[in-house]
PDB file of N, CA and C in Angstrom:
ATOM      1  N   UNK A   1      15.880 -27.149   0.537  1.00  0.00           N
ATOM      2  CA  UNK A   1      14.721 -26.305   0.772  1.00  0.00           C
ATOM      3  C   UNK A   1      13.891 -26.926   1.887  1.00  0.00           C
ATOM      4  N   UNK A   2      13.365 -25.991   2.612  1.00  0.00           N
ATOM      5  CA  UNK A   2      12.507 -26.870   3.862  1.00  0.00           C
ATOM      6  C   UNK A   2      10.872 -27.298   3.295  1.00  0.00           C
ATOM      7  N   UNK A   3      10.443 -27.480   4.532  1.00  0.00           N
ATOM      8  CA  UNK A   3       9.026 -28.339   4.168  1.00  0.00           C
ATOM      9  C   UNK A   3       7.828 -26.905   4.435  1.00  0.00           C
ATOM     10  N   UNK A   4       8.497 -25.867   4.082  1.00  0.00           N
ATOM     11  CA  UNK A   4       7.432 -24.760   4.449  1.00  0.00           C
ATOM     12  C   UNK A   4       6.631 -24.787   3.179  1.00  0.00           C
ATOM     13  N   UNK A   5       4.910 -24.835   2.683  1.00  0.00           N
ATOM     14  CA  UNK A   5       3.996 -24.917   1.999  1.00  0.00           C
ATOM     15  C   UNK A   5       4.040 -23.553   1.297  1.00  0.00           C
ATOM     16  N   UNK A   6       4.095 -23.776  -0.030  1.00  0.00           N
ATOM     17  CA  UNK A   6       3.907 -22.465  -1.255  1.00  0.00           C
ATOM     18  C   UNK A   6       2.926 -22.013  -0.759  1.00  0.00           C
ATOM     19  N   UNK A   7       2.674 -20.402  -1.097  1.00  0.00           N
ATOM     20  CA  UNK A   7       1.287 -19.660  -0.807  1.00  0.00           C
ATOM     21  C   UNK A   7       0.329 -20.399  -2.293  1.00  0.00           C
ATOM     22  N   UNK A   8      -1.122 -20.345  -1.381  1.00  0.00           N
ATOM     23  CA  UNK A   8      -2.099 -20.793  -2.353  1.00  0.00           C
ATOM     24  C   UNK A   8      -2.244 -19.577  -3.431  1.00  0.00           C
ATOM     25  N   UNK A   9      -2.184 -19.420  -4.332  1.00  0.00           N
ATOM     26  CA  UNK A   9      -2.870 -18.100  -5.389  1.00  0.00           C
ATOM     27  C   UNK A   9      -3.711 -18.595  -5.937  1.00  0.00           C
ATOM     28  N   UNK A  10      -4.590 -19.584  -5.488  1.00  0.00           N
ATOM     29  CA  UNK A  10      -5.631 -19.785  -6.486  1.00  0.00           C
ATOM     30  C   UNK A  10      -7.087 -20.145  -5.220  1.00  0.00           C
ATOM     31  N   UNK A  11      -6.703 -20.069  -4.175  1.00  0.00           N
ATOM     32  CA  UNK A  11      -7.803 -20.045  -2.915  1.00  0.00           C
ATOM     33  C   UNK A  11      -8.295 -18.864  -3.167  1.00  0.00           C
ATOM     34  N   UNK A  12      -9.855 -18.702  -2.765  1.00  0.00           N
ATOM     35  CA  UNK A  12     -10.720 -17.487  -3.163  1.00  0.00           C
ATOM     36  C   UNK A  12     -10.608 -16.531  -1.817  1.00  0.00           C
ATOM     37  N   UNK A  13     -10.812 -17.499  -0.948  1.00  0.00           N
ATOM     38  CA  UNK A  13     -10.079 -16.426   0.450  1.00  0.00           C
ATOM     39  C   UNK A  13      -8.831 -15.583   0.054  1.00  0.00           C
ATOM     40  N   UNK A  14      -7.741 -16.289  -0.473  1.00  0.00           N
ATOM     41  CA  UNK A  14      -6.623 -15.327  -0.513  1.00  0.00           C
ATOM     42  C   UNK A  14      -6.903 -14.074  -1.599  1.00  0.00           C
ATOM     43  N   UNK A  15      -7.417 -14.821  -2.719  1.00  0.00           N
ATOM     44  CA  UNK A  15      -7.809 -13.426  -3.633  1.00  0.00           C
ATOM     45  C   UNK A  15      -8.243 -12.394  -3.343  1.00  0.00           C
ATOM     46  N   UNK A  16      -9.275 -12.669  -2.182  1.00  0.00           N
ATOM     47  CA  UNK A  16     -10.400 -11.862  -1.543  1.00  0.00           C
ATOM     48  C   UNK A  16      -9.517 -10.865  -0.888  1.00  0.00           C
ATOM     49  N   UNK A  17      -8.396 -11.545  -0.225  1.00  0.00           N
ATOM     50  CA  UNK A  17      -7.737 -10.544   0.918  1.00  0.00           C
ATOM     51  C   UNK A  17      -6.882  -9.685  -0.110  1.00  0.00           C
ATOM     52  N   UNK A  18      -5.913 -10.134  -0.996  1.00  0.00           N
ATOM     53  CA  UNK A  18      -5.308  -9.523  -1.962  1.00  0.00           C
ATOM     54  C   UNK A  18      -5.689  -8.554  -2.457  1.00  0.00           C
ATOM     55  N   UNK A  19      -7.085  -8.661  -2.764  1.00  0.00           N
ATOM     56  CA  UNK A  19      -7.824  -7.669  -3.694  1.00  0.00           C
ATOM     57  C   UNK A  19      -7.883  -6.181  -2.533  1.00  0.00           C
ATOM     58  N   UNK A  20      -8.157  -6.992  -1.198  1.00  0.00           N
ATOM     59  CA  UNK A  20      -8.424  -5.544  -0.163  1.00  0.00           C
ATOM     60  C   UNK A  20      -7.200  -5.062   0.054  1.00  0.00           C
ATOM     61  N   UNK A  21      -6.513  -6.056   0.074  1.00  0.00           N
ATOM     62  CA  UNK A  21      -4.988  -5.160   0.647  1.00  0.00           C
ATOM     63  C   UNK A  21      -4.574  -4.163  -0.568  1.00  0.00           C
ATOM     64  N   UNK A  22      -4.644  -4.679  -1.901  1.00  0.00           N
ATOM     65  CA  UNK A  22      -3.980  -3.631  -2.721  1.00  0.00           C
ATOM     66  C   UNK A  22      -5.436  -2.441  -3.143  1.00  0.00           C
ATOM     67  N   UNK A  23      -6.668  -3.088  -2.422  1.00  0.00           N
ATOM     68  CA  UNK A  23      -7.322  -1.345  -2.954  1.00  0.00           C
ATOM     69  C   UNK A  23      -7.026  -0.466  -1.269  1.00  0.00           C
ATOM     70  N   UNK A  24      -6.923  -1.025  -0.773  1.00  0.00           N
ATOM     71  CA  UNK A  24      -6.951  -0.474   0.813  1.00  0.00           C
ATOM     72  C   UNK A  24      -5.210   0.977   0.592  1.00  0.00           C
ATOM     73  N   UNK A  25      -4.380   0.477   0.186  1.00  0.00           N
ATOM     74  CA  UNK A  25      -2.908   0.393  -0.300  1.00  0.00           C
ATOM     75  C   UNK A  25      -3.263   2.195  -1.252  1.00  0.00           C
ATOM     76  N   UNK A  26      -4.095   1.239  -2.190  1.00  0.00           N
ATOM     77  CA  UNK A  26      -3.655   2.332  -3.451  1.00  0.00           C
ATOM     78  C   UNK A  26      -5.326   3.489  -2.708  1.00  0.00           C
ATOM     79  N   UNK A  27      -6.332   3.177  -2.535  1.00  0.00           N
ATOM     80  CA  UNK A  27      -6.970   4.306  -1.688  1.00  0.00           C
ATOM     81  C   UNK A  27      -6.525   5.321  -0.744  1.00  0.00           C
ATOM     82  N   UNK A  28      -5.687   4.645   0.177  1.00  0.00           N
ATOM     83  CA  UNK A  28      -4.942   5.167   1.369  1.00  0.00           C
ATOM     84  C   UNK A  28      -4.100   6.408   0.774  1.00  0.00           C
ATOM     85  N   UNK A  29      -2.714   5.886  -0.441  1.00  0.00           N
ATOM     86  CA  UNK A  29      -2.072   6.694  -0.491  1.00  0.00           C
ATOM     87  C   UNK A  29      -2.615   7.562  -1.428  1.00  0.00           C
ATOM     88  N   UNK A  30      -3.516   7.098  -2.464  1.00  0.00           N
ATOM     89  CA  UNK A  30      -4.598   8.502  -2.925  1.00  0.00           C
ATOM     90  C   UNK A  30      -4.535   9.341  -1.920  1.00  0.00           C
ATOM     91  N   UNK A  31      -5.429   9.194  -1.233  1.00  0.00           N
ATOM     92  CA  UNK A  31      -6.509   9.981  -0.363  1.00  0.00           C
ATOM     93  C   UNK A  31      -5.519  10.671   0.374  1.00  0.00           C
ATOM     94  N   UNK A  32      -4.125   9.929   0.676  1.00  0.00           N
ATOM     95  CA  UNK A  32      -3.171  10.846   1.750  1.00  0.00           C
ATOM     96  C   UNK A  32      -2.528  12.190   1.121  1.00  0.00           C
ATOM     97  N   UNK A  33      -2.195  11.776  -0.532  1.00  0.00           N
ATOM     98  CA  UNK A  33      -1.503  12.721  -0.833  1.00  0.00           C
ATOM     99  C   UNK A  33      -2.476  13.746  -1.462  1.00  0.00           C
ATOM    100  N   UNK A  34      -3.851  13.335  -1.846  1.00  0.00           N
ATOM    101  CA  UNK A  34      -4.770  14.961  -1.774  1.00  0.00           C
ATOM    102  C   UNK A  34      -4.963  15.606  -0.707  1.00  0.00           C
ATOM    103  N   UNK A  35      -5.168  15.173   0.577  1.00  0.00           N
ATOM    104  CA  UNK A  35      -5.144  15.635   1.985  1.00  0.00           C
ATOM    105  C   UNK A  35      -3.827  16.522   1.733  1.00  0.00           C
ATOM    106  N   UNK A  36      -2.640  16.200   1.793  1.00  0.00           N
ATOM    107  CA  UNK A  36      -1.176  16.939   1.228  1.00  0.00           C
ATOM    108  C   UNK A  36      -1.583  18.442   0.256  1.00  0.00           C
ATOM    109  N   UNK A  37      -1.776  17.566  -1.143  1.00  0.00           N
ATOM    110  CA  UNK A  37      -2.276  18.762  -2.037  1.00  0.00           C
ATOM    111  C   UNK A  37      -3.090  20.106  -1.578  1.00  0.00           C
ATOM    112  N   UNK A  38      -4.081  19.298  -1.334  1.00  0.00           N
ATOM    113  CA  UNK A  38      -5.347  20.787  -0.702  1.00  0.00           C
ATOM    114  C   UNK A  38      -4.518  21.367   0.196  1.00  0.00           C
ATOM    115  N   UNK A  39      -4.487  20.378   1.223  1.00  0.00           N
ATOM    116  CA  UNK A  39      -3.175  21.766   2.208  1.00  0.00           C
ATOM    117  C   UNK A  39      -2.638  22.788   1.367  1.00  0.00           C
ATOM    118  N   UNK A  40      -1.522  22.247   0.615  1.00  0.00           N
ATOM    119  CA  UNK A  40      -0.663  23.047   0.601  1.00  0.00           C
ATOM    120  C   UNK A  40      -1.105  24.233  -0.860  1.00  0.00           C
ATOM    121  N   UNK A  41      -1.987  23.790  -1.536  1.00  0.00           N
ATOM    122  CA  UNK A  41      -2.634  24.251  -2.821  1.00  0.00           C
ATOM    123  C   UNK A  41      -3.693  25.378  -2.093  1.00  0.00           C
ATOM    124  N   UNK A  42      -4.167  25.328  -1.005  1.00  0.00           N
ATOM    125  CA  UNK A  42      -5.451  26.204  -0.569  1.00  0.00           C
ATOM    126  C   UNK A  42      -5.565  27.005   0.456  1.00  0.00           C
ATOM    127  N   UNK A  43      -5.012  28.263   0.684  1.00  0.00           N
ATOM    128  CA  UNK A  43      -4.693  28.675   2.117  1.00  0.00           C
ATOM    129  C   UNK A  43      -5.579  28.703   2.706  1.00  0.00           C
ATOM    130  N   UNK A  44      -7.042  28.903   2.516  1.00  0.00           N
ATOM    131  CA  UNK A  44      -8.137  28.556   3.660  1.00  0.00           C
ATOM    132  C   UNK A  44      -8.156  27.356   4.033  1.00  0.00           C
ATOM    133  N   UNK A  45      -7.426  25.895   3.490  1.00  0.00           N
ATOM    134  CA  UNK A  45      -7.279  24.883   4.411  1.00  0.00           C
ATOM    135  C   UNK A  45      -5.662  24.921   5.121  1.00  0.00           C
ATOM    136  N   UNK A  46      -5.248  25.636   6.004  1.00  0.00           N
ATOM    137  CA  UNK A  46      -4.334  26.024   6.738  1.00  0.00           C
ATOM    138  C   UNK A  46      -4.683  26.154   8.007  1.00  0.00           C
ATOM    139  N   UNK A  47      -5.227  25.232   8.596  1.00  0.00           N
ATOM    140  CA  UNK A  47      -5.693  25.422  10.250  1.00  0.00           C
ATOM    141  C   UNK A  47      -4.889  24.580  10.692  1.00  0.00           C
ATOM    142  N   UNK A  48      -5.264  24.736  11.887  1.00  0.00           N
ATOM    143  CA  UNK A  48      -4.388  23.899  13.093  1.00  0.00           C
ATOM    144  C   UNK A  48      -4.477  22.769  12.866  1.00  0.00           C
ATOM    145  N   UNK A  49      -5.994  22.242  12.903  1.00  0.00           N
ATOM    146  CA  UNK A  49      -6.581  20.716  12.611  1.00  0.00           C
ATOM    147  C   UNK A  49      -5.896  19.920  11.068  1.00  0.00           C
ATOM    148  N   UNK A  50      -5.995  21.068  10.421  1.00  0.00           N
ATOM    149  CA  UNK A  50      -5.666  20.716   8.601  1.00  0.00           C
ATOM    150  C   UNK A  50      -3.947  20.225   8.956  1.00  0.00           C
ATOM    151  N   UNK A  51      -3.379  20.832   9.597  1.00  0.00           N
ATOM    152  CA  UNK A  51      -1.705  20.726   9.922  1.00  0.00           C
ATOM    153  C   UNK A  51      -1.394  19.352  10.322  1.00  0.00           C
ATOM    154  N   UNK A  52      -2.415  18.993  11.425  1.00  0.00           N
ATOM    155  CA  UNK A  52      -2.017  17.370  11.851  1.00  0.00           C
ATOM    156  C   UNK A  52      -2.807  16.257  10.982  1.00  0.00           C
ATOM    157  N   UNK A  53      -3.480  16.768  10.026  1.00  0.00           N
ATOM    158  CA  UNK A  53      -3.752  15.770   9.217  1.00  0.00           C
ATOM    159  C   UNK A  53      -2.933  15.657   8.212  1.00  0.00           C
ATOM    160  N   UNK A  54      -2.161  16.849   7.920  1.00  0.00           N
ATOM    161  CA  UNK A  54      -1.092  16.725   6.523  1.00  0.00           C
ATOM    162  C   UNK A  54       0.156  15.984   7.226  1.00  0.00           C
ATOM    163  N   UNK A  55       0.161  16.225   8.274  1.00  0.00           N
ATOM    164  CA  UNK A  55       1.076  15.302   9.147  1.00  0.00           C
ATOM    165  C   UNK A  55       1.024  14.101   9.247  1.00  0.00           C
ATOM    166  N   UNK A  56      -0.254  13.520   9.657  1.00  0.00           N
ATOM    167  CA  UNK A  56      -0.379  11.625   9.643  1.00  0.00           C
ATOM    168  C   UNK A  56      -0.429  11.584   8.222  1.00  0.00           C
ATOM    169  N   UNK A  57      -1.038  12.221   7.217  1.00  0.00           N
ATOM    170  CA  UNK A  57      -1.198  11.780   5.556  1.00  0.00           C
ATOM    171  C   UNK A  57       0.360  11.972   5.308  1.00  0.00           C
ATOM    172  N   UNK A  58       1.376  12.636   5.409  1.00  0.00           N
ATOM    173  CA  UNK A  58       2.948  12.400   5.298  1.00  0.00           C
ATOM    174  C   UNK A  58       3.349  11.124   5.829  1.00  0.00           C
ATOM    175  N   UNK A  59       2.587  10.923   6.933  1.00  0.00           N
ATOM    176  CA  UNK A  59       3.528   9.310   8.092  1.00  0.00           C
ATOM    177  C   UNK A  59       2.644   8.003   7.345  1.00  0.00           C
ATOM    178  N   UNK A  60       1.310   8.029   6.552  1.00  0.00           N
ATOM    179  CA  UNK A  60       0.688   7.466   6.303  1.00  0.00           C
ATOM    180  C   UNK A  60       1.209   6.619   5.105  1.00  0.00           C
ATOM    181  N   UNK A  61       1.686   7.968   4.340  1.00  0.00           N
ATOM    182  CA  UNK A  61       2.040   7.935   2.684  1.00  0.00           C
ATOM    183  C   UNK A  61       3.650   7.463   2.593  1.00  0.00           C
ATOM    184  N   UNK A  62       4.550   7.527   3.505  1.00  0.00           N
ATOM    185  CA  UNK A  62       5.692   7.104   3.712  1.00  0.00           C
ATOM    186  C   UNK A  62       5.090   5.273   4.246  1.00  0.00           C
ATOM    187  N   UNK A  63       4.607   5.580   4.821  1.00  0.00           N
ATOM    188  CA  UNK A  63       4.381   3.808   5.921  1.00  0.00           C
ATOM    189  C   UNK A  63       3.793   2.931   4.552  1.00  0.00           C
ATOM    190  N   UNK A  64       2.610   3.052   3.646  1.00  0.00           N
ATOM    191  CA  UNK A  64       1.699   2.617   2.991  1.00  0.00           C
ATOM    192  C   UNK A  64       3.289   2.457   1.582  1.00  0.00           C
ATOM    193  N   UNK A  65       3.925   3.717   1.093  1.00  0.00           N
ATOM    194  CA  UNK A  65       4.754   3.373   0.106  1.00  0.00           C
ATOM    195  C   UNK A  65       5.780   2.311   0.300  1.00  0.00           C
ATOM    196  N   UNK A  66       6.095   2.240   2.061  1.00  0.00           N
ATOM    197  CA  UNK A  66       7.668   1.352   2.301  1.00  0.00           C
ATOM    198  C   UNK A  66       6.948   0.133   1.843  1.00  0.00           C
ATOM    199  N   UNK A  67       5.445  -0.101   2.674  1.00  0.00           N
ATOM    200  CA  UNK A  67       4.812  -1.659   2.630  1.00  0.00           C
ATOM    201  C   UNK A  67       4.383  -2.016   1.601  1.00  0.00           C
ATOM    202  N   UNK A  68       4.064  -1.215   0.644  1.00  0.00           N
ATOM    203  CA  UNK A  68       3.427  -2.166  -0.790  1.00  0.00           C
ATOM    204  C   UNK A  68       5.057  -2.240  -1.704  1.00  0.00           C
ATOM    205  N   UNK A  69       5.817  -1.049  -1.907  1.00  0.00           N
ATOM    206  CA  UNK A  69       6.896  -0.862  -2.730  1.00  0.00           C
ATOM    207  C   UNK A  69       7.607  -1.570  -2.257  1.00  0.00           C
ATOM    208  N   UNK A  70       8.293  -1.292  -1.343  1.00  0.00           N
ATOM    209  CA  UNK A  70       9.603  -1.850  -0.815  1.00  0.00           C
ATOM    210  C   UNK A  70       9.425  -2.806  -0.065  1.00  0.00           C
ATOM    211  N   UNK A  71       8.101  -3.846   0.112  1.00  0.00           N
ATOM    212  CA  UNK A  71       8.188  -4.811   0.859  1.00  0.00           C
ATOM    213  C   UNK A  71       7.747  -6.112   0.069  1.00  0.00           C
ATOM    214  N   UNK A  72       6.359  -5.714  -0.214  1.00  0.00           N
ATOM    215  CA  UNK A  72       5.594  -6.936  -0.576  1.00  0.00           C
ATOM    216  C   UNK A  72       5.617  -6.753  -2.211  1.00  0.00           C
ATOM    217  N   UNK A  73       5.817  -5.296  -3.203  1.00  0.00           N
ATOM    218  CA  UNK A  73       6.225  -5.901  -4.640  1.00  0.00           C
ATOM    219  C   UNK A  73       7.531  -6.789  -4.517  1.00  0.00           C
ATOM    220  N   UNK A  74       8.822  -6.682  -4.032  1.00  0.00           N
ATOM    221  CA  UNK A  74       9.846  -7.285  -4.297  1.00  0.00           C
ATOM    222  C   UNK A  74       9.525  -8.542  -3.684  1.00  0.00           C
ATOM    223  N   UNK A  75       8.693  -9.182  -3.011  1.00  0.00           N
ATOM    224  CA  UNK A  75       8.617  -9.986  -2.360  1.00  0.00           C
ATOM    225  C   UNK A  75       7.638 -10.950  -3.025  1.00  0.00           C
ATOM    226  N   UNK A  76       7.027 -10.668  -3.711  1.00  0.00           N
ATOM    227  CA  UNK A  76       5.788 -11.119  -4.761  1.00  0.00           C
ATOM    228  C   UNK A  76       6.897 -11.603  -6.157  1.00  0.00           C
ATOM    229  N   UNK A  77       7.769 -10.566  -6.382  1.00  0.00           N
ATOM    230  CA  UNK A  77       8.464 -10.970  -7.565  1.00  0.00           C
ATOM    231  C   UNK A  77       9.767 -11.801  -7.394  1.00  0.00           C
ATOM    232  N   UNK A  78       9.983 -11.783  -6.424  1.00  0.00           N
ATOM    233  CA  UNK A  78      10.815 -12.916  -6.137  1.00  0.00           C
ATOM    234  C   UNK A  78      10.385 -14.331  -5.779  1.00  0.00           C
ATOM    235  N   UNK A  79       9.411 -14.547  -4.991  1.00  0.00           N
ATOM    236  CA  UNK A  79       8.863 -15.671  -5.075  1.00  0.00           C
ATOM    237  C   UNK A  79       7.869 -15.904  -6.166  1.00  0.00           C
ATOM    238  N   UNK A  80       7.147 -15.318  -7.465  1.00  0.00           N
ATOM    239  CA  UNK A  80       6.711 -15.225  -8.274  1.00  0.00           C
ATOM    240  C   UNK A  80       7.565 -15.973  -9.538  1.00  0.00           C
ATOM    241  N   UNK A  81       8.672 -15.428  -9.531  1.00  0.00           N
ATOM    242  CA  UNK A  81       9.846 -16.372 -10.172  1.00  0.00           C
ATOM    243  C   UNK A  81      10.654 -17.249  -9.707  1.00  0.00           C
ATOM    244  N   UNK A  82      10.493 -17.525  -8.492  1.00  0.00           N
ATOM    245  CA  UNK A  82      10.923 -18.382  -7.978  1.00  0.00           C
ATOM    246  C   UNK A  82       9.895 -19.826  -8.487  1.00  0.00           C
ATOM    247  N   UNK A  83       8.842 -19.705  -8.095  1.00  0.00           N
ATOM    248  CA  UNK A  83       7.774 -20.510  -7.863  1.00  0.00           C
ATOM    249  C   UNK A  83       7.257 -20.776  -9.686  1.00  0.00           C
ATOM    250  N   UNK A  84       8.151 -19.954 -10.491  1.00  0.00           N
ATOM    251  CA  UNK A  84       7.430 -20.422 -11.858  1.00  0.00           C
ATOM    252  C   UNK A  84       6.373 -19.163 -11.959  1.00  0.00           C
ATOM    253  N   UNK A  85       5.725 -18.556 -11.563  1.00  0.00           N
ATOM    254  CA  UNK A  85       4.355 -17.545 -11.618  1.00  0.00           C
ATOM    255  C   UNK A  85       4.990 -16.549 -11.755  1.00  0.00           C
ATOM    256  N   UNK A  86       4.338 -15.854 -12.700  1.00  0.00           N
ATOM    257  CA  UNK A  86       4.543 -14.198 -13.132  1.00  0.00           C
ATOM    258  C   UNK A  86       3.612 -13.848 -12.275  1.00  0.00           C
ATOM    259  N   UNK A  87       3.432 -13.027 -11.376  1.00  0.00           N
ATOM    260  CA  UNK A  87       1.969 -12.394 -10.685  1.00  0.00           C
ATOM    261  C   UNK A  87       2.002 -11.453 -11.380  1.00  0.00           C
ATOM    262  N   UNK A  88       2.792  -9.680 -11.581  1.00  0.00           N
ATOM    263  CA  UNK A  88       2.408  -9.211 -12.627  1.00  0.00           C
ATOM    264  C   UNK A  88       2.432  -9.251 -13.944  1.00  0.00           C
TER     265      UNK A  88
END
């Protein structure tokens, strides 16, 4: 194994950032997929403008699911058991 340093989980800086990244994460893809809903649930929000926002909230909600799901949970739980720590 090399001489690369375990992440701290117990520095208050890192908590701090942790805490923003996963409300930033789970706000984002809220907020993207009601932007989605109302679209498609409300035909008076059917404008031009409403169209390219259901558009970035689709590119948003794909980008935000690859990076928390498919990047950084498996990546948390592998070094989580690696390292001895359950994080969830």
């Amino acid at each position: 194994m090399d001489d690369t340093p375990l992440p701290n989980y117990t520095d208050p800086i890192n908590i701090l950032a942790a805490v923003f990244i996963f409300v930033n994460g789970i706000m984002g893809t809220v907020t993207n997929l009601l932007i989605i809903y109302i679209f498609i649930k409300s035909p008076t929000e059917r404008t031009s403008f409403n169209v390219i926002c259901v558009f970035r909230g689709i590119g948003n909600t794909i980008i935000l699911t690859w990076g928390f799901l498919a990047t950084f949970l498996p990546i948390t739980l592998i070094f989580g058991v690696l390292d001895g720590l359950y994080i969830l």
